[in-house]
C-alpha atoms as a PDB file:
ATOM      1  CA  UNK A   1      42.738  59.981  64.776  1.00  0.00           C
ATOM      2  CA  UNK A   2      41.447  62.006  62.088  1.00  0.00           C
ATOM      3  CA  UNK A   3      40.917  58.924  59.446  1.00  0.00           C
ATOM      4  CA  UNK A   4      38.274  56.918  61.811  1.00  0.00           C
ATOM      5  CA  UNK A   5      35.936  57.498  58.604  1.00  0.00           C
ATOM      6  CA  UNK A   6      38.181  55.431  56.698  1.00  0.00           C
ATOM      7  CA  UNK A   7      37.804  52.523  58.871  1.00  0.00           C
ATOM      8  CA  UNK A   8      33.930  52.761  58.722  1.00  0.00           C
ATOM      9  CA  UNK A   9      34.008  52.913  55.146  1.00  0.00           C
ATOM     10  CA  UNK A  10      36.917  50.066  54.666  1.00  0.00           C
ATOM     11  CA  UNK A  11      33.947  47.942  56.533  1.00  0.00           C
ATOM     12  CA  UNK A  12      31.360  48.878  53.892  1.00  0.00           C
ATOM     13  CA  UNK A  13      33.607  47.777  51.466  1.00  0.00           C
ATOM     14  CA  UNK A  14      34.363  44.702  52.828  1.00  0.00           C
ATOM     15  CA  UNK A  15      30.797  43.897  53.188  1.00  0.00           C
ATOM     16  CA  UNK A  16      30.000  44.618  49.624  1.00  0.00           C
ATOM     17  CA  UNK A  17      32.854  43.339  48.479  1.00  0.00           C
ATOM     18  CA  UNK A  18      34.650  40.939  50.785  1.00  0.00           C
ATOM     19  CA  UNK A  19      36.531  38.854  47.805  1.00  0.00           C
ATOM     20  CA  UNK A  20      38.488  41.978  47.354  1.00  0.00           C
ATOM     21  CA  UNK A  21      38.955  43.251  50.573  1.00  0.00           C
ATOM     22  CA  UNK A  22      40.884  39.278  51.343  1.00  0.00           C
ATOM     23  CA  UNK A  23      42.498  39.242  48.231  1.00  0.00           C
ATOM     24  CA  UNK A  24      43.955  42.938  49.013  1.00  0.00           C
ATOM     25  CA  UNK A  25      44.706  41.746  53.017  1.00  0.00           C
ATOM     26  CA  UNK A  26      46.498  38.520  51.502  1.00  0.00           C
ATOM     27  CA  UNK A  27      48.810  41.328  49.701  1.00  0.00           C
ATOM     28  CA  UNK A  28      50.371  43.250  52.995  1.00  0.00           C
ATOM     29  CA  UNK A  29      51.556  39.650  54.994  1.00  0.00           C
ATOM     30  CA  UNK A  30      51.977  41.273  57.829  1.00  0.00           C
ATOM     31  CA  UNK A  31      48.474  42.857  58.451  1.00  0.00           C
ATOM     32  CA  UNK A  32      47.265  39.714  57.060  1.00  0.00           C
ATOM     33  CA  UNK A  33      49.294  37.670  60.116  1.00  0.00           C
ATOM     34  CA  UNK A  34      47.898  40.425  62.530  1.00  0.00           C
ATOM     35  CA  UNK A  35      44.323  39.856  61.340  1.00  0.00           C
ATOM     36  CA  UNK A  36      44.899  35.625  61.821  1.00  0.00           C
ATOM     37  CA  UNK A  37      46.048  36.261  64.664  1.00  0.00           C
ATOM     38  CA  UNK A  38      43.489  38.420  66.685  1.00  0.00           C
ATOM     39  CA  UNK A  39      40.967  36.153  64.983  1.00  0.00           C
ATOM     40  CA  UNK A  40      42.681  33.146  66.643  1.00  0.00           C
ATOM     41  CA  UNK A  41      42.806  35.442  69.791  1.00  0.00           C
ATOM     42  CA  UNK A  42      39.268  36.143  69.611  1.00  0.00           C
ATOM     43  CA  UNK A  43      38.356  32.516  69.305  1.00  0.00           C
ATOM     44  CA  UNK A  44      36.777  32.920  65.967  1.00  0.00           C
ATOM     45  CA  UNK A  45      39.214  30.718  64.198  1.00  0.00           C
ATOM     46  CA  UNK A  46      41.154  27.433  65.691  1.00  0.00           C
ATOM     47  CA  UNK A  47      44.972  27.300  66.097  1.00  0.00           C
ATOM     48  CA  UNK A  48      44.698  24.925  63.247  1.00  0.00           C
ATOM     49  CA  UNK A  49      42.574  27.350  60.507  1.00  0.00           C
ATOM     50  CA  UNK A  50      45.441  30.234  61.523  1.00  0.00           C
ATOM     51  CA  UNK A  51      48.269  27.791  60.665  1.00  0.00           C
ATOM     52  CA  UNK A  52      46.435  26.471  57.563  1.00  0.00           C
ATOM     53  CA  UNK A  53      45.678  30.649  56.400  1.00  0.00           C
ATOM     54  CA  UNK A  54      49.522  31.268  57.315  1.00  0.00           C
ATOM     55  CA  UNK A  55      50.940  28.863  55.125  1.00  0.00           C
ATOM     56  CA  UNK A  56      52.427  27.234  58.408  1.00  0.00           C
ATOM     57  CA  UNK A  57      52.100  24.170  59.760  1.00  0.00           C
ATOM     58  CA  UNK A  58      49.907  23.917  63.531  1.00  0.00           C
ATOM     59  CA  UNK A  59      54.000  23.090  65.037  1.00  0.00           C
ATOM     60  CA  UNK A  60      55.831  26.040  63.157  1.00  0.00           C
ATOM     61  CA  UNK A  61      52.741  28.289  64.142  1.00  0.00           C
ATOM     62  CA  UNK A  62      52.832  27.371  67.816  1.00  0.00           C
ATOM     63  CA  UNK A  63      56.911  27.747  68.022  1.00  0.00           C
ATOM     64  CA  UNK A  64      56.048  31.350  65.897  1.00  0.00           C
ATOM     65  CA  UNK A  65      53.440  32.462  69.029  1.00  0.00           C
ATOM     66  CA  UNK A  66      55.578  31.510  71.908  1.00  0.00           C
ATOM     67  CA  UNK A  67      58.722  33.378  69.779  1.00  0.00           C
ATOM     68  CA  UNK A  68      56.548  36.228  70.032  1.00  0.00           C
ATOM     69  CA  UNK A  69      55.061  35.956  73.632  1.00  0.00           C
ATOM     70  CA  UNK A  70      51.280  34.928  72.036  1.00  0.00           C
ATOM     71  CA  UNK A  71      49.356  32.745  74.348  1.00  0.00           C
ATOM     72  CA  UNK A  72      48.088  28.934  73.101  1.00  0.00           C
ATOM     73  CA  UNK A  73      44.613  28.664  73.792  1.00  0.00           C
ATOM     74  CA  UNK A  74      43.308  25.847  75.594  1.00  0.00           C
ATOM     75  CA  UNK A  75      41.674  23.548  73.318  1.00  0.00           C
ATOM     76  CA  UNK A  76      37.938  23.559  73.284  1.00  0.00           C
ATOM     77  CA  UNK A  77      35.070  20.946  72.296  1.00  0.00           C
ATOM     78  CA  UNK A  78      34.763  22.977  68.770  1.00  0.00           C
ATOM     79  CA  UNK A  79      38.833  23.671  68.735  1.00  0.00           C
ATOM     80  CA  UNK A  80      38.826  19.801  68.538  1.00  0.00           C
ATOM     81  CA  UNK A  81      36.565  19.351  66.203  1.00  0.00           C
ATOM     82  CA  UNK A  82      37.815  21.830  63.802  1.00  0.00           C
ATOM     83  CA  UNK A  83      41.403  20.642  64.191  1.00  0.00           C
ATOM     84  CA  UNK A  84      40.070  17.517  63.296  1.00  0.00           C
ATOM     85  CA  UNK A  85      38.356  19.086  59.979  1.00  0.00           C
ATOM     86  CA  UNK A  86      40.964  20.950  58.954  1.00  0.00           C
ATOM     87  CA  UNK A  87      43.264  17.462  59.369  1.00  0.00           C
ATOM     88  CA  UNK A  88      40.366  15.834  56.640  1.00  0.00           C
ATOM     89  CA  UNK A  89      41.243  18.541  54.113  1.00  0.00           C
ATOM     90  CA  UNK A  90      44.957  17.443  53.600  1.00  0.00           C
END
């Protein structure tokens, strides 16, 4: 692909800048659900903090994944833990 360099400089951007860069993600909902997701994925967020970005609730999020063939990860000690935190902030 010919526009790599925008990628690279999207990054620089978003480093400078990230505010922007989330508000302007936020905009296009479904890169915004792709970029929840593969953070979920990648075990950087819980089930819990991609329901609460989403505007979903942890039930409507799961019933979303296994719509669209995404696995449920296994809970771990910190998956707990920030369930539980996310829980305190209702």
């Amino acid at each position: 692909m010919e526009e790599l360099w925008l990628i690279s400089e999207f990054e620089k951007i978003a480093a400078l800048n990230p505010d922007k860069v989330i508000r302007l993600l936020k905009k296009d909902k479904e890169l915004f659900w792709e970029v929840v997701v593969s953070a979920y994925l990648d075990r950087k967020i819980s089930l819990g903090k991609a329901a609460e970005l989403l505007g979903m609730t942890r039930e409507e999020l799961i019933e979303e994944f296994h719509k669209r063939g995404i696995p449920i990860r296994k809970l771990s000690k910190e998956d707990v833990i920030a369930e539980v935190e996310a829980l305190n902030c209702l």
